[in-house]
N, C-alpha and C. Protein backbone atom coordinates (compact mmCIF):
# COMPACT_ATOMS: atom_id res chain seq x y z
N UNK A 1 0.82 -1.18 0.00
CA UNK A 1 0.00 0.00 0.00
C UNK A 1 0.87 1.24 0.00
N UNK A 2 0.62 2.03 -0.94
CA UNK A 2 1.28 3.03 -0.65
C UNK A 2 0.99 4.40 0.48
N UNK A 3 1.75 4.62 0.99
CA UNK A 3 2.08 5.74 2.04
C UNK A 3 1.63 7.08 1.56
N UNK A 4 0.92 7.75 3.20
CA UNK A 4 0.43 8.81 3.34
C UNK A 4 -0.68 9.09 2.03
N UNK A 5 -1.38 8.27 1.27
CA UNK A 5 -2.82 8.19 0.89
C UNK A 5 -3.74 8.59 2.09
N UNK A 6 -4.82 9.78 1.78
CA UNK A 6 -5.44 10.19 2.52
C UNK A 6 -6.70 9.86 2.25
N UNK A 7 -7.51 9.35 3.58
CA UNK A 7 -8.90 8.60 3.65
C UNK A 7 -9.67 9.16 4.63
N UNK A 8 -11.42 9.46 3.93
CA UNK A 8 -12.04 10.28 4.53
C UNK A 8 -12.96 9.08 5.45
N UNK A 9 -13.64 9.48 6.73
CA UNK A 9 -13.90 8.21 6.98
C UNK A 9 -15.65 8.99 7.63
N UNK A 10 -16.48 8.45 6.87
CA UNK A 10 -17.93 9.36 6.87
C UNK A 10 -18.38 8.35 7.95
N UNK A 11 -18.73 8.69 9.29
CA UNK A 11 -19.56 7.69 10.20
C UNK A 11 -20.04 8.25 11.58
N UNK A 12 -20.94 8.05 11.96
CA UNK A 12 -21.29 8.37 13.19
C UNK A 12 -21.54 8.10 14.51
N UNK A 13 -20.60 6.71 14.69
CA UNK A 13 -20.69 6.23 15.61
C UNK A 13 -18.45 6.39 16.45
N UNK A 14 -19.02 7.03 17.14
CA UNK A 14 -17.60 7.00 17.69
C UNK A 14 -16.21 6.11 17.71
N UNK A 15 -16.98 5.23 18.33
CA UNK A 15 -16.25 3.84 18.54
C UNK A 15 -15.70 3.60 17.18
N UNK A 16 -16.97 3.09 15.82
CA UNK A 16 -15.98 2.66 14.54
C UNK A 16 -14.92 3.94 13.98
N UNK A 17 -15.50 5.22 14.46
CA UNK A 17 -14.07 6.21 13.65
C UNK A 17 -13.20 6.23 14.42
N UNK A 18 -13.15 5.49 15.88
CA UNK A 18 -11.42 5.38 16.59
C UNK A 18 -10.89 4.24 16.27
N UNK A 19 -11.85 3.30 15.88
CA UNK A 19 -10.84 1.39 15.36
C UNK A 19 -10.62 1.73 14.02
N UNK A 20 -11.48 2.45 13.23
CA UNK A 20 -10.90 2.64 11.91
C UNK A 20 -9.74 3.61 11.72
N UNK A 21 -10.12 4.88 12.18
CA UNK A 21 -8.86 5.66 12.16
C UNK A 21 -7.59 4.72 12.85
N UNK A 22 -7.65 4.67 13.76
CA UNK A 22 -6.58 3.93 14.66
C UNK A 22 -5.61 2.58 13.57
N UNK A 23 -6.50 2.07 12.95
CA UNK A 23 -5.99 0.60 11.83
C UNK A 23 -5.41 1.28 10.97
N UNK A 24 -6.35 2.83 9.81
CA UNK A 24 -5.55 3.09 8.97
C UNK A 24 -3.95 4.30 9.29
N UNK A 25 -4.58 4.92 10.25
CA UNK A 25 -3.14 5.44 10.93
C UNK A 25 -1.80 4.59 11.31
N UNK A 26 -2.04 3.32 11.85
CA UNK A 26 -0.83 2.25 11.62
C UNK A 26 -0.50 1.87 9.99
N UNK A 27 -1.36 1.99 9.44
CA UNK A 27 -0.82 1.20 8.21
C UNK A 27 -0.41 2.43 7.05
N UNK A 28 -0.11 3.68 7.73
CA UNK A 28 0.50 5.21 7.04
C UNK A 28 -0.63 5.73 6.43
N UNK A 29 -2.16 5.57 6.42
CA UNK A 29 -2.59 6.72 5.67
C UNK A 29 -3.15 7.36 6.76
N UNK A 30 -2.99 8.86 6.24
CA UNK A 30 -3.67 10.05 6.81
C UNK A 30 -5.18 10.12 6.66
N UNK A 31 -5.71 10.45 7.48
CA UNK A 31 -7.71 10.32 8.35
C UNK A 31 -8.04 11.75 8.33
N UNK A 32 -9.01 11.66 7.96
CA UNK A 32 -10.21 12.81 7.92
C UNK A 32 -11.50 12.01 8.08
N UNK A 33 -12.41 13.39 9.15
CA UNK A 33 -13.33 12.48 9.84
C UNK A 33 -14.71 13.34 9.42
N UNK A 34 -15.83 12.44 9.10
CA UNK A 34 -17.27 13.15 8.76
C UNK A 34 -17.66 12.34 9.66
N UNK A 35 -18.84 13.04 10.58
CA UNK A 35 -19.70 12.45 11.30
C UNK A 35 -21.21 12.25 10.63
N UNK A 36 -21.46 12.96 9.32
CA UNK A 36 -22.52 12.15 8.58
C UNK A 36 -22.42 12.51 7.20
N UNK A 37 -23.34 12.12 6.58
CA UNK A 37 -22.92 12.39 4.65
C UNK A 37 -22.93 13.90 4.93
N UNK A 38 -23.37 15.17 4.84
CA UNK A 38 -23.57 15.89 4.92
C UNK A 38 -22.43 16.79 5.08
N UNK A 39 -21.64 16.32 6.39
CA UNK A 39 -20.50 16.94 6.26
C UNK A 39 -19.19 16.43 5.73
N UNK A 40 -19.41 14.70 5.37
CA UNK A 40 -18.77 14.47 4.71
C UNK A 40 -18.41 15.28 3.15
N UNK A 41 -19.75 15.09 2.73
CA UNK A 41 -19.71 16.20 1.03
C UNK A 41 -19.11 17.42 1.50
N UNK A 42 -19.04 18.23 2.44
CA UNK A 42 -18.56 19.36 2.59
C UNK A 42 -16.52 19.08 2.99
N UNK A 43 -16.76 18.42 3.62
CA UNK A 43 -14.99 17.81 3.84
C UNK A 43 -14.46 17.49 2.40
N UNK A 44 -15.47 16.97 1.78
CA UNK A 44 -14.69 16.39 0.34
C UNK A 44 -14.61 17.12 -0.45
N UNK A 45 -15.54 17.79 -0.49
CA UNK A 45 -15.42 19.52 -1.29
C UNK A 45 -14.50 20.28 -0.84
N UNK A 46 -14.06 20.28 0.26
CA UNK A 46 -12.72 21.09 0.78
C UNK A 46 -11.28 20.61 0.74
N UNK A 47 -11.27 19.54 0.92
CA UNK A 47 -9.99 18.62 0.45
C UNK A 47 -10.00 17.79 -0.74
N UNK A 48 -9.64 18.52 -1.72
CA UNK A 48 -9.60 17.59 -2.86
C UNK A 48 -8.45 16.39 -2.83
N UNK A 49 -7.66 16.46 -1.83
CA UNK A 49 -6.40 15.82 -2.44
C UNK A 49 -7.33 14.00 -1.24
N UNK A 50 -8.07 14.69 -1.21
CA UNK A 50 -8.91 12.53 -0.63
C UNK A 50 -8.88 11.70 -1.48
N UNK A 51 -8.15 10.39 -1.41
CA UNK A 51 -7.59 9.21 -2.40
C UNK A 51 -8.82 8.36 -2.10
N UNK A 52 -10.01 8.57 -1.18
CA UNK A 52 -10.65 7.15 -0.80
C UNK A 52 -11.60 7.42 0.28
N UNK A 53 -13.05 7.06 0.27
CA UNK A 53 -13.70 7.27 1.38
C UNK A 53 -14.20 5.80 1.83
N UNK A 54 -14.35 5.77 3.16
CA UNK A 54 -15.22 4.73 4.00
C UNK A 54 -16.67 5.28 4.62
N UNK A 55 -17.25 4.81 3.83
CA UNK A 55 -18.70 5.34 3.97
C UNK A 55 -19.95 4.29 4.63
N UNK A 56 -20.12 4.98 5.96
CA UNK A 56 -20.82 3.73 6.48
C UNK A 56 -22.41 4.18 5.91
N UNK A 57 -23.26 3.45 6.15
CA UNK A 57 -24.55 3.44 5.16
C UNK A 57 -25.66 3.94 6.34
N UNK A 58 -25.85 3.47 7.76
CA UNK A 58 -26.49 4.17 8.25
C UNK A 58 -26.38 4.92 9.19
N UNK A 59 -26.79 6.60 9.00
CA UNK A 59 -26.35 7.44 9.69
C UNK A 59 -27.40 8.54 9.36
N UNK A 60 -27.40 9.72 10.52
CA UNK A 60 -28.99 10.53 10.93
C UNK A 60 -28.20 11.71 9.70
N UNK A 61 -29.03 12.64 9.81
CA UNK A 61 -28.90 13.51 8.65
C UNK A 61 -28.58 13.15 7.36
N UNK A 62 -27.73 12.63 6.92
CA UNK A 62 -27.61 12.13 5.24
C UNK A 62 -27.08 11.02 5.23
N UNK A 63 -28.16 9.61 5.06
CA UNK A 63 -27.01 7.98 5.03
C UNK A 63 -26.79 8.12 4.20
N UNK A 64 -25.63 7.43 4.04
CA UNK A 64 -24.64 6.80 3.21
C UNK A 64 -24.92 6.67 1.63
N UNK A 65 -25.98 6.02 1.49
CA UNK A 65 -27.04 5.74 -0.12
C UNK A 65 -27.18 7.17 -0.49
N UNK A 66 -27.93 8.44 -0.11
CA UNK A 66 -27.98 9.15 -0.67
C UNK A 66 -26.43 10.19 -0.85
N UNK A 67 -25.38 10.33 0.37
CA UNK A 67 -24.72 10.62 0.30
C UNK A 67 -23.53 9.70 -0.91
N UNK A 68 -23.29 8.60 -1.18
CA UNK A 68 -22.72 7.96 -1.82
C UNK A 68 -23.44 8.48 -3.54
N UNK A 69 -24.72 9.10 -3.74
CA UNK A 69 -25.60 9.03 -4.57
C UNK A 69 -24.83 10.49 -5.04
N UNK A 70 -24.78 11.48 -4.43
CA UNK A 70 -24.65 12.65 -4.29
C UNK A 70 -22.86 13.16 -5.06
N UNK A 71 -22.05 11.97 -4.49
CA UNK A 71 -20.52 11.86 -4.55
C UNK A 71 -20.74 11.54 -5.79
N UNK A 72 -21.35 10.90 -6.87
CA UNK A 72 -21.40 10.29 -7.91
C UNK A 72 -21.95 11.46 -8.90
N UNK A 73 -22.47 11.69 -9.00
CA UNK A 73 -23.30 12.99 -9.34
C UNK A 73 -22.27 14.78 -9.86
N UNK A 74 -21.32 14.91 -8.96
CA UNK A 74 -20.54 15.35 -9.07
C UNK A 74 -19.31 14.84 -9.90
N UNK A 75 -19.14 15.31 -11.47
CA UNK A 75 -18.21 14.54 -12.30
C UNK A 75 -16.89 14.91 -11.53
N UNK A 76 -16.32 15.83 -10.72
CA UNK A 76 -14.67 15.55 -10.20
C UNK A 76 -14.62 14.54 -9.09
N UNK A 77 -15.68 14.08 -8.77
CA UNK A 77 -15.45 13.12 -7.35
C UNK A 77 -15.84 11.62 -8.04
N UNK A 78 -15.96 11.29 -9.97
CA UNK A 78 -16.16 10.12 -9.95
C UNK A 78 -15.10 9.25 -9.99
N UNK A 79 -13.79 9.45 -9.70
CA UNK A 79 -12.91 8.37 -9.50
C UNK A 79 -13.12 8.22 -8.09
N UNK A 80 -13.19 8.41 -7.53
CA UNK A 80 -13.05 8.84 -6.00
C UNK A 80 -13.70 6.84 -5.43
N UNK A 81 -12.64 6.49 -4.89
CA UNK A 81 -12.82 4.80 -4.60
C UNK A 81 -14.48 4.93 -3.36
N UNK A 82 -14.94 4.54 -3.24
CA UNK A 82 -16.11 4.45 -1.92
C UNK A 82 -16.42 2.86 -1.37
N UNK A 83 -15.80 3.14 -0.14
CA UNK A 83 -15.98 1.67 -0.01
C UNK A 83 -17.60 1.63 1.58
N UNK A 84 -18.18 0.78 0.94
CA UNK A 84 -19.55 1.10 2.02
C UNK A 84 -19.15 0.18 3.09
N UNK A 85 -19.60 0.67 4.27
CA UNK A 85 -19.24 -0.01 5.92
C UNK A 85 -20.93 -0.06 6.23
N UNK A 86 -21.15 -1.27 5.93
CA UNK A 86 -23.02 -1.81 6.88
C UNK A 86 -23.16 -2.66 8.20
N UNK A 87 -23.73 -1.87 9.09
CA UNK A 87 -23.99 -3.17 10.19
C UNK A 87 -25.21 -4.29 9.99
N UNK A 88 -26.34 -3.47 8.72
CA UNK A 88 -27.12 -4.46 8.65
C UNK A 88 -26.63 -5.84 8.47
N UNK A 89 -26.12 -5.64 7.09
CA UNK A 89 -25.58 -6.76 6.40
C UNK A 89 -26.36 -7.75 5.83
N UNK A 90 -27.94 -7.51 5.53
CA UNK A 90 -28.89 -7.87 4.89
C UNK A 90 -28.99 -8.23 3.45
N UNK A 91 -29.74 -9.55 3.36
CA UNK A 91 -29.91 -9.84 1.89
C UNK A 91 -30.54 -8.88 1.01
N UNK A 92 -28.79 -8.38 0.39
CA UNK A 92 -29.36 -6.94 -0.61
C UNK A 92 -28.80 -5.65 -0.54
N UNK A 93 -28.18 -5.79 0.54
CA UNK A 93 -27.76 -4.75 1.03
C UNK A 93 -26.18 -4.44 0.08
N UNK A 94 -25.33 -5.21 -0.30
CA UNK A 94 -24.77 -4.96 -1.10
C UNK A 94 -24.90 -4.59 -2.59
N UNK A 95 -26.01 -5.13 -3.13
CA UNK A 95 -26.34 -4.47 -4.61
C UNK A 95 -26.93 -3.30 -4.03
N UNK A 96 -27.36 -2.65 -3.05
CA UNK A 96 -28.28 -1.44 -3.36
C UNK A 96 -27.36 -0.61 -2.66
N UNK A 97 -25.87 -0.49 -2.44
CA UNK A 97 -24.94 -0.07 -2.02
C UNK A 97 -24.03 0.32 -3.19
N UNK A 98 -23.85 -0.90 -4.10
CA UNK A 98 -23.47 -0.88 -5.44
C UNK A 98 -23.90 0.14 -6.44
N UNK A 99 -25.38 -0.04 -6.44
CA UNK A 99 -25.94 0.83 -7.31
C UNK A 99 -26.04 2.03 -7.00
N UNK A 100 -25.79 2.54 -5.23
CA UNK A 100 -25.78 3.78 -5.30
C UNK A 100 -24.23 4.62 -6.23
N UNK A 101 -23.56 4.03 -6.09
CA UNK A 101 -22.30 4.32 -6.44
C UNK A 101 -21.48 3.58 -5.68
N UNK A 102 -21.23 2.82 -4.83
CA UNK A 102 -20.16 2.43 -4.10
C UNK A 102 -19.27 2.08 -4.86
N UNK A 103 -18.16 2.25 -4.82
CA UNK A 103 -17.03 0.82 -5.46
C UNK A 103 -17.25 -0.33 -4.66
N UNK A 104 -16.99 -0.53 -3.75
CA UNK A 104 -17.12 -1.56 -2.74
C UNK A 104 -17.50 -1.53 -1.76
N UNK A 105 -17.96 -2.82 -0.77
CA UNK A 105 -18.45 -3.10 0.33
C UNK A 105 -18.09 -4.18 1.00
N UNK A 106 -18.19 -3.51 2.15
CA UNK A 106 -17.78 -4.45 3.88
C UNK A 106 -18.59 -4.56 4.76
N UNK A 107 -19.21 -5.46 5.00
CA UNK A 107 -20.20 -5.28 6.23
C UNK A 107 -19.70 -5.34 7.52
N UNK A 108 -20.32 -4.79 8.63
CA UNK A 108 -19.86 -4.90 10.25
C UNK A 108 -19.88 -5.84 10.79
N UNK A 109 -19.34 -6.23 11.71
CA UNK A 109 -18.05 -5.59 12.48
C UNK A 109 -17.57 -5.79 11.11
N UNK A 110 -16.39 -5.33 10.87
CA UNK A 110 -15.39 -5.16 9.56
C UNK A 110 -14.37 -6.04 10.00
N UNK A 111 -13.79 -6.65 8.69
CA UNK A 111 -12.89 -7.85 8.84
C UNK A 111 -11.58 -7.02 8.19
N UNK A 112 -10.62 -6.42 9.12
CA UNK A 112 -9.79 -5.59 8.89
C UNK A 112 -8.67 -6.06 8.05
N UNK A 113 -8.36 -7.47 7.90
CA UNK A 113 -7.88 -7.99 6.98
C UNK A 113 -8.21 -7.37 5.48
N UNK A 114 -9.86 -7.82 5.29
CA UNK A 114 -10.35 -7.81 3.72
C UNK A 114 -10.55 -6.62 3.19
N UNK A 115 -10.91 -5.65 4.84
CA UNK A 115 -11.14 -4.16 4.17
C UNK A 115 -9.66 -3.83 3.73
N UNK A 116 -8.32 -3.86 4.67
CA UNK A 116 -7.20 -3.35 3.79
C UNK A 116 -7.59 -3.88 2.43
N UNK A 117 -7.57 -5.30 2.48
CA UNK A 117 -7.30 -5.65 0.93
C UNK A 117 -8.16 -4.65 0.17
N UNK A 118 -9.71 -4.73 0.06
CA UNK A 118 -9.94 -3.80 -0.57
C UNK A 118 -9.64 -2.29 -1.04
N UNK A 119 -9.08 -1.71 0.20
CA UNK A 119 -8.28 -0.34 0.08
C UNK A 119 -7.57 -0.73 -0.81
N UNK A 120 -6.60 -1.76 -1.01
CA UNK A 120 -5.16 -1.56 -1.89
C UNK A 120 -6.07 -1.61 -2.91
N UNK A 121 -6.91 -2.64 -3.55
CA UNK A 121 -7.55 -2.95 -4.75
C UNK A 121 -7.78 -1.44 -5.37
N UNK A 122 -8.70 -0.78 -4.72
CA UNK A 122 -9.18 0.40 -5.02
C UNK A 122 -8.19 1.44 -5.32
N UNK A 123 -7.49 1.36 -4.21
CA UNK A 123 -6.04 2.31 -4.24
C UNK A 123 -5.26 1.92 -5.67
N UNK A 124 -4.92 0.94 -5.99
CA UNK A 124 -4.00 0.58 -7.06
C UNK A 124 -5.16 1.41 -8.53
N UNK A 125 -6.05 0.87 -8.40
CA UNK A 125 -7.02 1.46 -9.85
C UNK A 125 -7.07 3.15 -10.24
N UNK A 126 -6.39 3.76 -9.18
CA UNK A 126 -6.46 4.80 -8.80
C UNK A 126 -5.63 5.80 -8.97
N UNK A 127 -4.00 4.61 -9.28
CA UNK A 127 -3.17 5.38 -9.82
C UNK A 127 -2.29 5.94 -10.98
């Protein structure tokens, strides 16, 4: 993986933005934090130089689906990797994650193994 790639991490539950930040801060990328879509789009609009978001799907003011919907919509943010974080994890829940725009998806608890892998996947297409 390459070093100091910066990842926005859209979620609203405390706990997952200190195990996530905390995993990708060991493994060298730099964290930026949205506590819901809403201010995520506004973080991403302000930092263009974001290689990658972790976008969890449910959250109060703007989930994830419409915010992921929104990121897509905007032609400078369509490379932009999106990987969706669900605690449902319901039959379906990945195609209608897909179709919002996601690149990819992980359901909760997150298997920190597969999500790196996916980061690199995404990360490599990227460069």
């Amino acid at each position: 993986m390459e070093k100091d790639r910066l990842i926005l991490i859209v979620d609203d539950d405390d706990r997952n933005i200190f195990a996530l930040s905390a995993v990708m801060r060991a493994k060298g990328f730099k964290i930026e934090i949205a506590h819901n879509g809403k201010i995520g789009l506004e973080t991403l609009k302000n930092n263009p130089k974001i290689d990658l978001v972790l976008m969890d799907i449910m959250m109060p003011v703007m989930d994830g689906y419409e915010t992921i919907h929104k990121i897509r919509m905007d032609q400078q943010y369509k490379h932009i990797p999106i990987i969706a974080l669900t605690a449902k994890a319901m039959k379906g829940d990945e195609e209608k994650c897909m179709k919002a725009g996601a690149t990819s998806y992980c359901s909760k608890p997150v298997d920190i193994d597969e999500l790196l892998e996916k980061i690199d996947n995404c990360l490599l297409k990227t460069l």
